[in-house]
C-alpha atoms as a PDB file:
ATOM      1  CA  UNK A   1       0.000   0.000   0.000  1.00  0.00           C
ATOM      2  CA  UNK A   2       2.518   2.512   1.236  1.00  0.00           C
ATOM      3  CA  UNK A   3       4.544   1.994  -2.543  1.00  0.00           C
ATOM      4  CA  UNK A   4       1.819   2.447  -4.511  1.00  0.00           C
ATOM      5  CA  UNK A   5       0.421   5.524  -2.420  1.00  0.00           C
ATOM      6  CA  UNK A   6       4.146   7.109  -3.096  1.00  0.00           C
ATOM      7  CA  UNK A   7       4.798   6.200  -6.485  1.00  0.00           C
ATOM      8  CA  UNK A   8       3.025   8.785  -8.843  1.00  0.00           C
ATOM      9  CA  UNK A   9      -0.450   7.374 -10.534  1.00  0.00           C
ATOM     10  CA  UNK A  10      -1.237   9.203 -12.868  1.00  0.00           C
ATOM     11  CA  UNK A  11       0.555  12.072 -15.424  1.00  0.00           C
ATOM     12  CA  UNK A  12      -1.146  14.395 -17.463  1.00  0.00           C
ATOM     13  CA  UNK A  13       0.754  16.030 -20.153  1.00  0.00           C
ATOM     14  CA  UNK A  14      -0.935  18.829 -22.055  1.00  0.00           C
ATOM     15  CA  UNK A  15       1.302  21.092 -24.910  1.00  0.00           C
ATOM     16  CA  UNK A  16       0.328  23.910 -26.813  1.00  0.00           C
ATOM     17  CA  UNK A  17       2.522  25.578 -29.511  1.00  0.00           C
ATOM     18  CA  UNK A  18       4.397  27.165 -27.159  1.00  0.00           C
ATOM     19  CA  UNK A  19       5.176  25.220 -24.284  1.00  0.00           C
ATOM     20  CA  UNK A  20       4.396  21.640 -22.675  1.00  0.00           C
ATOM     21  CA  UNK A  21       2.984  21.272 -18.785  1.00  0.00           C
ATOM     22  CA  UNK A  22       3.479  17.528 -16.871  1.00  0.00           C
ATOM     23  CA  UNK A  23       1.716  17.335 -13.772  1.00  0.00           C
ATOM     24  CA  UNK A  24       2.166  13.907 -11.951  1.00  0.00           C
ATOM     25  CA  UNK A  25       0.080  12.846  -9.275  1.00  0.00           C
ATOM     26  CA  UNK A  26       0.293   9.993  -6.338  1.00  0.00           C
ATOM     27  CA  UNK A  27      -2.165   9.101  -4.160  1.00  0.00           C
ATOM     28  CA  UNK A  28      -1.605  11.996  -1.731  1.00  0.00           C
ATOM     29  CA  UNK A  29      -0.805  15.051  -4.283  1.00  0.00           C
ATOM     30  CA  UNK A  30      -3.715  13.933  -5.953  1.00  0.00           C
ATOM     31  CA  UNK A  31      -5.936  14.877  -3.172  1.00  0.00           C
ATOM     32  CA  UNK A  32      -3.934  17.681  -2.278  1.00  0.00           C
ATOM     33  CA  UNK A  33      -4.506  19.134  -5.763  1.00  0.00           C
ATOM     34  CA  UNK A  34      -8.342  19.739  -4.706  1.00  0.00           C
ATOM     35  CA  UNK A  35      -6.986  22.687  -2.219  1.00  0.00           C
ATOM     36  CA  UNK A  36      -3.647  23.817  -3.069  1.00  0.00           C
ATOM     37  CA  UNK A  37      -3.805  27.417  -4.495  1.00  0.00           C
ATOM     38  CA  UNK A  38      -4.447  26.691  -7.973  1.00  0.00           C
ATOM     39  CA  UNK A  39      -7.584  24.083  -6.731  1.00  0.00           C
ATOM     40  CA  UNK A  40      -8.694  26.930  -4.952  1.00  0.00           C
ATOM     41  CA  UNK A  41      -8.359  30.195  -7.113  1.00  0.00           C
ATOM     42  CA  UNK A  42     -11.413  30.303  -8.174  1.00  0.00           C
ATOM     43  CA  UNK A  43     -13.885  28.135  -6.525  1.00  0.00           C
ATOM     44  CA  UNK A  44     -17.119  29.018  -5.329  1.00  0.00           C
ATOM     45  CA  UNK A  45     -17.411  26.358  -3.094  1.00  0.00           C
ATOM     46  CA  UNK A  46     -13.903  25.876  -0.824  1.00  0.00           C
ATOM     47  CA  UNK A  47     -15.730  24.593   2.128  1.00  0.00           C
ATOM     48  CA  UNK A  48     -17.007  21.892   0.142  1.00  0.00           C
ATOM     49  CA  UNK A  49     -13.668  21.110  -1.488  1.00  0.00           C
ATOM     50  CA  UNK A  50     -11.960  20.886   1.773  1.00  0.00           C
ATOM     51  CA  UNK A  51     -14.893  18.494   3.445  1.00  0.00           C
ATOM     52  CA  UNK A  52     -14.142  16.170  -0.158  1.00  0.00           C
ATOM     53  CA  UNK A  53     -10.164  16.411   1.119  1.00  0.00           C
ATOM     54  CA  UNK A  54     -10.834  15.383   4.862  1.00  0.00           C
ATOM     55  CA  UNK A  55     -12.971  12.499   3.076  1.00  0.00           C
ATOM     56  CA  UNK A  56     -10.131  11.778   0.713  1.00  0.00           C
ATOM     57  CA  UNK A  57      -7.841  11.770   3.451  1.00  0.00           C
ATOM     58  CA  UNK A  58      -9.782   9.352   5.840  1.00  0.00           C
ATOM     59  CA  UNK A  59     -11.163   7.097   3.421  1.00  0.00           C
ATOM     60  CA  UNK A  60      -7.737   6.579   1.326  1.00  0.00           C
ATOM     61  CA  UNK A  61      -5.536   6.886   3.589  1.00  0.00           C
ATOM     62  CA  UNK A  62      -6.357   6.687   7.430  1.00  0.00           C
ATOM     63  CA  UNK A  63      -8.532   3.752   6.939  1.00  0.00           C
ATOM     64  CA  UNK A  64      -6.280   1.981   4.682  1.00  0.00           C
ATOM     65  CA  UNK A  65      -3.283   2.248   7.850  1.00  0.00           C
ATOM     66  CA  UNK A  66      -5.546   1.363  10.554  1.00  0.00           C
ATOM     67  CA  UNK A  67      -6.954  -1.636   8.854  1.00  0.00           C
ATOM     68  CA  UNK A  68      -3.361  -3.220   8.330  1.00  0.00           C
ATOM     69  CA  UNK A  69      -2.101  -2.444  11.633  1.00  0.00           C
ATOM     70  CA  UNK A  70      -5.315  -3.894  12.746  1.00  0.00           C
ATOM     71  CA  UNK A  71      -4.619  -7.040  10.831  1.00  0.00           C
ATOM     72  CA  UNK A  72      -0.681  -6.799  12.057  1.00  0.00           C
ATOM     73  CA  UNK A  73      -2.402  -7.418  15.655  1.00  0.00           C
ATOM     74  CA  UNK A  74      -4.289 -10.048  14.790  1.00  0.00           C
ATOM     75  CA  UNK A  75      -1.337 -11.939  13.255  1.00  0.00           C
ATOM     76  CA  UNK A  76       1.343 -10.868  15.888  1.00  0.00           C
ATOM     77  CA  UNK A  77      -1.718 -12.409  18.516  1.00  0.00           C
ATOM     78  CA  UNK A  78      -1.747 -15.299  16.204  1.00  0.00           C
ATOM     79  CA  UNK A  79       1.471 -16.239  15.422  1.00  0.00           C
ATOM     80  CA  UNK A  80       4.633 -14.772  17.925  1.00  0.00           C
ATOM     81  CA  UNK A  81       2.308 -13.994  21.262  1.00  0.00           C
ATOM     82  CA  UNK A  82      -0.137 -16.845  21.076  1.00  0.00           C
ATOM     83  CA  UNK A  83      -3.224 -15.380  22.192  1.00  0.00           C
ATOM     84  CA  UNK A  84      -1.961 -11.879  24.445  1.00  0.00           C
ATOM     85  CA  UNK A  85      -5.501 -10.316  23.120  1.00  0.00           C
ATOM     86  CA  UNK A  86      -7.807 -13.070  24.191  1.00  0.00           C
ATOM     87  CA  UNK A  87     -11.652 -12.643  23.472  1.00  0.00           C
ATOM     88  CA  UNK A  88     -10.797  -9.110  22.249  1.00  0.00           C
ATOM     89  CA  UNK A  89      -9.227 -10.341  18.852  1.00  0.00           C
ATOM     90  CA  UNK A  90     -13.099 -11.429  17.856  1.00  0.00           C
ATOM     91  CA  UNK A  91     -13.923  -8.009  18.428  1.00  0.00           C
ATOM     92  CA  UNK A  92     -10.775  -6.514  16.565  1.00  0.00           C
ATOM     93  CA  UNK A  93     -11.285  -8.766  13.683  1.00  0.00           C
ATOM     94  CA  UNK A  94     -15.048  -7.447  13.247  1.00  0.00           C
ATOM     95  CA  UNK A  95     -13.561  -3.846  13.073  1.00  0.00           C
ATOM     96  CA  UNK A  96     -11.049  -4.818  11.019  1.00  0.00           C
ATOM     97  CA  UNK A  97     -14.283  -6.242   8.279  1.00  0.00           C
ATOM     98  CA  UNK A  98     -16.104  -2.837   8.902  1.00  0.00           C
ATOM     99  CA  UNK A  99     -13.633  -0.127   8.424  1.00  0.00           C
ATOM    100  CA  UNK A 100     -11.747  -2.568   5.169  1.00  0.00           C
ATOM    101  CA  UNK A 101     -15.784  -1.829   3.403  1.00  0.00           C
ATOM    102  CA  UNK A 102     -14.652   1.848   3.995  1.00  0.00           C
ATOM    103  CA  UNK A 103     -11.440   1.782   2.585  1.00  0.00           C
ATOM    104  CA  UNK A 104     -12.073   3.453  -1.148  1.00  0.00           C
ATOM    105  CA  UNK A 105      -8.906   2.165  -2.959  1.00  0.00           C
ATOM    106  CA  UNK A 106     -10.489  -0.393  -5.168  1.00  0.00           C
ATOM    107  CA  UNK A 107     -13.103   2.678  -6.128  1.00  0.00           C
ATOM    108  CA  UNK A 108     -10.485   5.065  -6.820  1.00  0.00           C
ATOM    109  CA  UNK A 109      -8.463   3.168  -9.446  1.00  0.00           C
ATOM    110  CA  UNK A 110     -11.278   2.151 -11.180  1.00  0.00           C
ATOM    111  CA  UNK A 111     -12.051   5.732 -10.898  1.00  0.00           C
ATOM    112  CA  UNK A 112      -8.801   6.632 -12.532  1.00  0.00           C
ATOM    113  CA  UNK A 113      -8.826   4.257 -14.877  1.00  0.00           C
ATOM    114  CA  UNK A 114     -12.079   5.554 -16.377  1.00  0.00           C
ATOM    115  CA  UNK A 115     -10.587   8.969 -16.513  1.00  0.00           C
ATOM    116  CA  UNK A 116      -7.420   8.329 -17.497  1.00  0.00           C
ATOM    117  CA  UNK A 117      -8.693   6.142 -20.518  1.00  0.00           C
ATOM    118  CA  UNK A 118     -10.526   8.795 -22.143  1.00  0.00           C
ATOM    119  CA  UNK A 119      -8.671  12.002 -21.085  1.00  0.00           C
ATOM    120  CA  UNK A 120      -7.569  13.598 -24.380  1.00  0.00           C
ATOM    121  CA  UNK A 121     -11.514  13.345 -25.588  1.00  0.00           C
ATOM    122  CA  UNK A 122     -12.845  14.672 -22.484  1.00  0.00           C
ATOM    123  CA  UNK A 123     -10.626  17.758 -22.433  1.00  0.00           C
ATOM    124  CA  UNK A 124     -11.112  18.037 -26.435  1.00  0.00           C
ATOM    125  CA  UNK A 125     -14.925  18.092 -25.652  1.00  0.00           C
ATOM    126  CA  UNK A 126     -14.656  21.045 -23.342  1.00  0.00           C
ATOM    127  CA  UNK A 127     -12.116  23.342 -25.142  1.00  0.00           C
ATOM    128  CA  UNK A 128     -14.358  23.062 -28.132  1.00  0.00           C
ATOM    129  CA  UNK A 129     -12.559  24.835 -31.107  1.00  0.00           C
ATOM    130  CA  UNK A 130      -9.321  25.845 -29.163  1.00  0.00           C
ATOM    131  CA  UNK A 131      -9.092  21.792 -29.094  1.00  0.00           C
ATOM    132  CA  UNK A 132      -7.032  22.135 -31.716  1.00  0.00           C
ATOM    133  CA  UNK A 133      -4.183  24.061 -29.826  1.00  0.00           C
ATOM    134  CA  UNK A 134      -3.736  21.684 -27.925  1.00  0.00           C
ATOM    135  CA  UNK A 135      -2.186  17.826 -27.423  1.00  0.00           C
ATOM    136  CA  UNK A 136      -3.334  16.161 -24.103  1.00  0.00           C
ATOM    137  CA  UNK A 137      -1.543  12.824 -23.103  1.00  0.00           C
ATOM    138  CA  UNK A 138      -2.167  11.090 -20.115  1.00  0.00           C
ATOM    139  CA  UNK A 139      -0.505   7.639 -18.646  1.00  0.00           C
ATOM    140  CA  UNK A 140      -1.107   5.167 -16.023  1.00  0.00           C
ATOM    141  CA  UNK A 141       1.970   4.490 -13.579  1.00  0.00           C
ATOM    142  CA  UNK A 142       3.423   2.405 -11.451  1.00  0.00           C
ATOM    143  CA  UNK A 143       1.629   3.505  -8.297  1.00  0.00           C
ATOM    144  CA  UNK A 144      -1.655   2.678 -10.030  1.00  0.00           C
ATOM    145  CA  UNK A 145      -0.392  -1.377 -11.259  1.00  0.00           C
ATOM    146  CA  UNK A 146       1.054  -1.754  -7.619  1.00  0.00           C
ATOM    147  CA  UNK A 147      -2.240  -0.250  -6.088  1.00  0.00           C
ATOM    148  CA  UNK A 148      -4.149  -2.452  -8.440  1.00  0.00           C
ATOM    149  CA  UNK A 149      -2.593  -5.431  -7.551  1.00  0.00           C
ATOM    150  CA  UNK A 150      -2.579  -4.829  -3.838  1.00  0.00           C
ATOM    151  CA  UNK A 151      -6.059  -4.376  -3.616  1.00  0.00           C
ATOM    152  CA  UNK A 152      -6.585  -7.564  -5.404  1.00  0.00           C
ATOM    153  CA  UNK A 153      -4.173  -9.309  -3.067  1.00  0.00           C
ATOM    154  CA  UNK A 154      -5.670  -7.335   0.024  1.00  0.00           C
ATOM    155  CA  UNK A 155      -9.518  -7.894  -0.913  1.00  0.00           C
ATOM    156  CA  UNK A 156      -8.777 -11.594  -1.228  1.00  0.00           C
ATOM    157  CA  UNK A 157      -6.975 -11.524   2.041  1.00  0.00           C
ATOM    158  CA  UNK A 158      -9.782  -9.997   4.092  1.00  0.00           C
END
């Protein structure tokens, strides 16, 4: 989890005649990009962007964490301490279940695979005539395969 959240997801490369801009993302620029300065410029709605952040944050992140070092317990208890939680690993395993149904990543990268795979036409749509001026390119990572494959791995773990 924690390579594929640092290794960038997705790029976005957009040129004009004049120039070319790469942006890059991983899993936590990505969400940053909804309130950095530029995210924020000109909304009309920052409260809103910064209550999707705090959900971006806890559902992609935090809950992600929590659930493995839940599931480190449960295996240290299993394995090295033989038993130290007692009746309580039940209860930690249930929690464990609950917040992993919370934990967005599978969501997301089919998210950004959707995107991704029709970028250039969805940005070509918008700009309408001045589509022409520009060339928009967009790739897939290798935070996105390793994410991919861990949440395979990780769903059929749980």
């Amino acid at each position: 989890y924690l390579a594929g959240a640092v290794l960038d997801l997705v790029t976005f490369k957009s040129a004009d005649t004049a120039s070319v801009c790469i942006k890059s993302y991983n899993l936590v620029t990505l969400g940053n990009a909804l309130v950095n300065y530029e995210g924020l410029a000109a909304n009309m709605t920052p409260g809103q962007s910064w209550f999707l952040y705090l959900c971006w944050v806890f559902l992609l992140l935090v809950l992600p964490i929590a659930t493995h070092i839940m599931q480190l317990i449960v295996l240290i208890n299993r394995t090295v301490a033989k038993g130290f939680l007692g009746p309580k690993e039940k209860h930690i395993r249930t929690w464990t279940s609950n917040i992993w149904c919370f934990a967005t990543i599978e969501v997301l990268m089919i998210a950004v695979f959707s995107i991704e795979f029709r970028f250039p036409d969805f940005i070509s749509r918008i700009a309408g005539d001045a589509a022409t001026l520009l060339r928009i390119d967009s790739d897939l990572n290798a935070g996105f395969a390793i994410l991919v494959v861990y949440s395979v791995i990780a769903g059929l773990a749980q």
